[in-house]
N, C-alpha and C. Protein backbone atom coordinates (compact mmCIF):
# COMPACT_ATOMS: atom_id res chain seq x y z
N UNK A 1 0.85 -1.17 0.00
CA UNK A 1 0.00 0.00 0.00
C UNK A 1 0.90 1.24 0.00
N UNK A 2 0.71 2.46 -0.93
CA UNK A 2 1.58 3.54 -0.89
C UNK A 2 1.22 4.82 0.45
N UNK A 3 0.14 4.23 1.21
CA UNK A 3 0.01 5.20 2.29
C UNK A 3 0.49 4.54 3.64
N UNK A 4 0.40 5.24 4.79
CA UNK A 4 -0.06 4.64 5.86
C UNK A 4 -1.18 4.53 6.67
N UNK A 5 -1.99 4.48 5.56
CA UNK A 5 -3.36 3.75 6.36
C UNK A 5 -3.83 2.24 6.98
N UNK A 6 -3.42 1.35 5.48
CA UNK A 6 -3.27 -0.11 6.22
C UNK A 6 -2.21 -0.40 6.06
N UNK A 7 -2.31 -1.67 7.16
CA UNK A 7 -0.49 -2.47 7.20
C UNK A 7 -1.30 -3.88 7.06
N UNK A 8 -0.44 -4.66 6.22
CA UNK A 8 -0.43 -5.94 5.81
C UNK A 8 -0.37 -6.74 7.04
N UNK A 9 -1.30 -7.89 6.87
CA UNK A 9 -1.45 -8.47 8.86
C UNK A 9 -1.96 -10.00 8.09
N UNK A 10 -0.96 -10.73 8.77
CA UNK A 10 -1.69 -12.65 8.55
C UNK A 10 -2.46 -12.59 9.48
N UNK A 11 -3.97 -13.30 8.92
CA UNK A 11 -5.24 -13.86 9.52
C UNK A 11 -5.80 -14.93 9.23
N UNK A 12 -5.80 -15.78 10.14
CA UNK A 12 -6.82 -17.10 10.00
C UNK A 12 -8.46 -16.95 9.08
N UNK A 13 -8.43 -17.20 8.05
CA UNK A 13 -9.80 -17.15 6.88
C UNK A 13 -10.55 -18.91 7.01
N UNK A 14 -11.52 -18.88 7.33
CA UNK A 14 -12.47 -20.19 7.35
C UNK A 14 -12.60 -20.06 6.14
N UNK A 15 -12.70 -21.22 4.93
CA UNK A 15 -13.11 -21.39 4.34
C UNK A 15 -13.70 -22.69 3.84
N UNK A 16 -14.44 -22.79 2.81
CA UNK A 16 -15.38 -24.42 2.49
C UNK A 16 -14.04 -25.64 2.45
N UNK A 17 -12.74 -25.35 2.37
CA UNK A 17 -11.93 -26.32 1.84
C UNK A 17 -11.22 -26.44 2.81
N UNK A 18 -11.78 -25.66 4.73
CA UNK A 18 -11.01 -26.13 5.64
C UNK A 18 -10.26 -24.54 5.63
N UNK A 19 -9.65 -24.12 6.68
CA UNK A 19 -8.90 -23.00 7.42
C UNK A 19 -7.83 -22.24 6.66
N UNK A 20 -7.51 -20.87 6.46
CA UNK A 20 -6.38 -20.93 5.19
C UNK A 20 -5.57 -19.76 5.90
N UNK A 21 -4.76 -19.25 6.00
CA UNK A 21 -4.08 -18.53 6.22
C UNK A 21 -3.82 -16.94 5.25
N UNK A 22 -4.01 -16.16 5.36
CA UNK A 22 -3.98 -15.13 4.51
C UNK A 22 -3.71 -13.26 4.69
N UNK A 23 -3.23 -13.09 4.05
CA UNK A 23 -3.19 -11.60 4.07
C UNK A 23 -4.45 -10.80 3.70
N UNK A 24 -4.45 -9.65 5.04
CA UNK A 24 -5.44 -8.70 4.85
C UNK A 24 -4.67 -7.62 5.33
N UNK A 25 -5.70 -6.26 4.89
CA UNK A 25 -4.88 -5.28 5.08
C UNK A 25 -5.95 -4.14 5.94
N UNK A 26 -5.36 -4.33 7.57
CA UNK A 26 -6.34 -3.69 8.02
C UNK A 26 -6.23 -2.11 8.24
N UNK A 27 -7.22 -1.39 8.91
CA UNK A 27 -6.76 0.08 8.80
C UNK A 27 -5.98 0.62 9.97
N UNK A 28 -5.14 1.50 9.87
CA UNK A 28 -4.29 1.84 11.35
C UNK A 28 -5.35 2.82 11.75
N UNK A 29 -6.24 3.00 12.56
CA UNK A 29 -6.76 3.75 13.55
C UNK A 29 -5.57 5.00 13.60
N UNK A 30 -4.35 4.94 13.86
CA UNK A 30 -3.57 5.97 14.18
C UNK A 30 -3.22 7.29 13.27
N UNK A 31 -3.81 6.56 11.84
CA UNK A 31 -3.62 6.80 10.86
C UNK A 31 -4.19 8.77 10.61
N UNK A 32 -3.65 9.74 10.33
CA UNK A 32 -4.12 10.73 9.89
C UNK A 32 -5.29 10.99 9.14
N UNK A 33 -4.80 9.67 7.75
CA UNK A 33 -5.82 9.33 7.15
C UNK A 33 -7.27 8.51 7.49
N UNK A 34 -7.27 8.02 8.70
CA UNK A 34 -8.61 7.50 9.14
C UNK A 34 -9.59 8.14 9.38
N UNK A 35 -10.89 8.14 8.74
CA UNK A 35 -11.94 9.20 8.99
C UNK A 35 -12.63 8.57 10.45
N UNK A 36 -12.44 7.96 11.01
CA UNK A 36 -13.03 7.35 12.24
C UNK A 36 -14.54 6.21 11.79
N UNK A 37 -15.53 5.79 12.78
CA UNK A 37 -16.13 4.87 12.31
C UNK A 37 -17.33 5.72 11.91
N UNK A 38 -17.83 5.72 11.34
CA UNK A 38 -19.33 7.08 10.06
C UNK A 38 -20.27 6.07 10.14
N UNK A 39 -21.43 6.65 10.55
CA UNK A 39 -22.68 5.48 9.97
C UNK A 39 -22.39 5.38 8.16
N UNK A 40 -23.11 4.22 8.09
CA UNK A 40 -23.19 3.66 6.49
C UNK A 40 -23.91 5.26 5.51
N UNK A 41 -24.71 5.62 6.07
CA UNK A 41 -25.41 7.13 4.62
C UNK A 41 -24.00 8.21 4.65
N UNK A 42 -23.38 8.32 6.11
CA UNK A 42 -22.08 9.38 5.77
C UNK A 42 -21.07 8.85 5.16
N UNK A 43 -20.97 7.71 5.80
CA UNK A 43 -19.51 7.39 4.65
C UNK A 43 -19.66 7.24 3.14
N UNK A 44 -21.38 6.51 2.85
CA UNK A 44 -21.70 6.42 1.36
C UNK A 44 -21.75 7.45 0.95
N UNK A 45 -21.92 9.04 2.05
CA UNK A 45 -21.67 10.18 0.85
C UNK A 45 -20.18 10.49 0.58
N UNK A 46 -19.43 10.12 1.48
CA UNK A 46 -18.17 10.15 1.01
C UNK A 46 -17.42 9.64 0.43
N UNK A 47 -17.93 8.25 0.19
CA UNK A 47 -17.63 7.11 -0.69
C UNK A 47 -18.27 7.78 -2.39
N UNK A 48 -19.26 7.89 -2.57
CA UNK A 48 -19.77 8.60 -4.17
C UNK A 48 -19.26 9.28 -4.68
N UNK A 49 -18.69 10.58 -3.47
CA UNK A 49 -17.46 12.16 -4.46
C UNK A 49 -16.59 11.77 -4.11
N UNK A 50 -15.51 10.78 -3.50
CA UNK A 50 -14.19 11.15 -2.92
C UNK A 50 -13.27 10.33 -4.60
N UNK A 51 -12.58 10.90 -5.01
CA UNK A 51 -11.71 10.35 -6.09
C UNK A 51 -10.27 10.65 -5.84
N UNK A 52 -9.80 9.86 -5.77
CA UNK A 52 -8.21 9.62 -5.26
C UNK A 52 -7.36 9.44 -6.36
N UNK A 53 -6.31 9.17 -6.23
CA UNK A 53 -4.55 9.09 -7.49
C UNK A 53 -5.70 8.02 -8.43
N UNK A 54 -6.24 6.82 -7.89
CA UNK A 54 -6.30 5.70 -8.55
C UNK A 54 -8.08 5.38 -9.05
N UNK A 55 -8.65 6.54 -8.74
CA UNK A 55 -9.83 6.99 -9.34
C UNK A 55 -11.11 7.14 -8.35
N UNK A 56 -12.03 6.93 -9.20
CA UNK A 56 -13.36 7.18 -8.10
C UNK A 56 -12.93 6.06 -6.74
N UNK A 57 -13.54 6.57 -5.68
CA UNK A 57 -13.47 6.09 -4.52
C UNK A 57 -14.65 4.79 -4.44
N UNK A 58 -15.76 4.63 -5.40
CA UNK A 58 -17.20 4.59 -5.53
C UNK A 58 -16.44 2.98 -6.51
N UNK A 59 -15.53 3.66 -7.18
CA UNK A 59 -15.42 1.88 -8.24
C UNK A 59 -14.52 1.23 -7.52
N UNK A 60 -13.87 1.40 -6.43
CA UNK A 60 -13.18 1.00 -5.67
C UNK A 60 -13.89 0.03 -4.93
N UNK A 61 -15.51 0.56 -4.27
CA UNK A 61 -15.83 -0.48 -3.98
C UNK A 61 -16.32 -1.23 -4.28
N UNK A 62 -16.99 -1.02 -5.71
CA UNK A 62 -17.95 -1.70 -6.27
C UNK A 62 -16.78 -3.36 -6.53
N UNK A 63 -15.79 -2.50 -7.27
CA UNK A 63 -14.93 -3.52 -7.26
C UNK A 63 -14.71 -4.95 -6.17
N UNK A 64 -14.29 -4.18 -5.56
CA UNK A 64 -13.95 -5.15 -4.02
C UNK A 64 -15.08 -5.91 -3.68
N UNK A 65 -16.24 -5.74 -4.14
CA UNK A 65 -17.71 -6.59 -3.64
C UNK A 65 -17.78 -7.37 -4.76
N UNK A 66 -17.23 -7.01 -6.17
CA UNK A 66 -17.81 -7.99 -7.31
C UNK A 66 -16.25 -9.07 -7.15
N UNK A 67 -15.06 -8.45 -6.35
CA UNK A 67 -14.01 -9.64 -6.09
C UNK A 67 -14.71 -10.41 -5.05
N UNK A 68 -15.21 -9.90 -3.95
CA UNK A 68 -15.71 -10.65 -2.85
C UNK A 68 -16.77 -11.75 -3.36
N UNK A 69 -17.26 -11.68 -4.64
CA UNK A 69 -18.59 -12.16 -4.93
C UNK A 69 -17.65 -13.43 -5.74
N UNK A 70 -16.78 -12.88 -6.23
CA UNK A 70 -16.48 -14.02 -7.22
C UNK A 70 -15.69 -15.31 -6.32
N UNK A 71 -15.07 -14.83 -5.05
CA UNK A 71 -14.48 -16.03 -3.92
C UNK A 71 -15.89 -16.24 -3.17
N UNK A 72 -16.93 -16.09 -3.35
CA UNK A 72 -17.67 -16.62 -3.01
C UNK A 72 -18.06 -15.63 -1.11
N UNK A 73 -17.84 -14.74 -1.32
CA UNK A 73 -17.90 -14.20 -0.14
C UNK A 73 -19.08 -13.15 -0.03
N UNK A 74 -19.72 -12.57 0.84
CA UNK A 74 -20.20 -11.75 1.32
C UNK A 74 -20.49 -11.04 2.34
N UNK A 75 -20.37 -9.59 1.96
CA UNK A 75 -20.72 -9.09 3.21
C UNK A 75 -21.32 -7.73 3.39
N UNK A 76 -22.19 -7.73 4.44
CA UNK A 76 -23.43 -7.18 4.33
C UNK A 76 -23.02 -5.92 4.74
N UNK A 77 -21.93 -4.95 5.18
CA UNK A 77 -21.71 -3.80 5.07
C UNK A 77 -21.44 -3.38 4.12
N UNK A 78 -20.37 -3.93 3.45
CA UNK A 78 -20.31 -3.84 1.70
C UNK A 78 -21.14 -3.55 0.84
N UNK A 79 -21.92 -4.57 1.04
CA UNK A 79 -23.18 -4.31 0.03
C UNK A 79 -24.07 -3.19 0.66
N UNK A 80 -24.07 -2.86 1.88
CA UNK A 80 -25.24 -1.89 2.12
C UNK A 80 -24.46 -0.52 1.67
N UNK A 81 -23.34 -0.63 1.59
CA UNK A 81 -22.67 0.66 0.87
C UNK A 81 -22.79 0.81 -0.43
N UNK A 82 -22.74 -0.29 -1.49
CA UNK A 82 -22.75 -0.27 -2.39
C UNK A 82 -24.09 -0.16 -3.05
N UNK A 83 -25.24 -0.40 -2.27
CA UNK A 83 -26.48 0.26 -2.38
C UNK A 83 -26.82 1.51 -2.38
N UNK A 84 -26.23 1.96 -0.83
CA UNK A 84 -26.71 3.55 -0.88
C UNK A 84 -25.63 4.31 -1.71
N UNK A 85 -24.08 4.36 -2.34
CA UNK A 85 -23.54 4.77 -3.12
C UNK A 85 -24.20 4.63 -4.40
N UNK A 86 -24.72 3.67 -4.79
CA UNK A 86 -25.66 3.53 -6.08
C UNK A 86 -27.06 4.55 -6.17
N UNK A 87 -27.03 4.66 -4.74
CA UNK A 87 -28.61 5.88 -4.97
C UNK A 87 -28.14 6.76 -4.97
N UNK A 88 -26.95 7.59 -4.68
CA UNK A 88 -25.96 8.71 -4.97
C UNK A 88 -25.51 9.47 -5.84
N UNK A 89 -25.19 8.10 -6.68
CA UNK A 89 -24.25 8.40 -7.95
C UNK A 89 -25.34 8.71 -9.48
């Protein structure tokens, strides 16, 4: 990651084929860059305008939910963002 917002951290992942070991990248709280924890409608308004070096903030997540979808994953904050960013945009 080119900021210091997350740091790369091994975590135990359950999955259908038995327990796996893996990298995630969680957020540093300490971070300058942390907006703190926002209900889901504030952060989705900040999620719709915010566009960064690497583009809309908004395809960023859409992204990350249609990767989450394709390992077979879900999750229901995600998607409730990616709902109310969709009534936004």
């Amino acid at each position: 990651m080119w900021t210091d917002i997350y740091a790369p951290v091994w975590r135990p992942v359950n999955t259908e084929a038995g327990p796996l070991k893996t990298v995630v990248f969680e957020v540093d709280e300490a971070s300058r860059q942390f907006a703190g924890f926002l209900p889901l409608p504030e952060a989705a308004q900040y999620i719709a305008s915010a566009i960064g070096k690497f583009g809309p903030c908004r395809d960023y997540l859409h992204q990350t939910a249609a990767s989450l979808h394709e390992i077979g994953v879900r999750d229901d904050e995600i998607e409730s963002l990616c709902a109310l960013v969709r009534g936004l945009s």
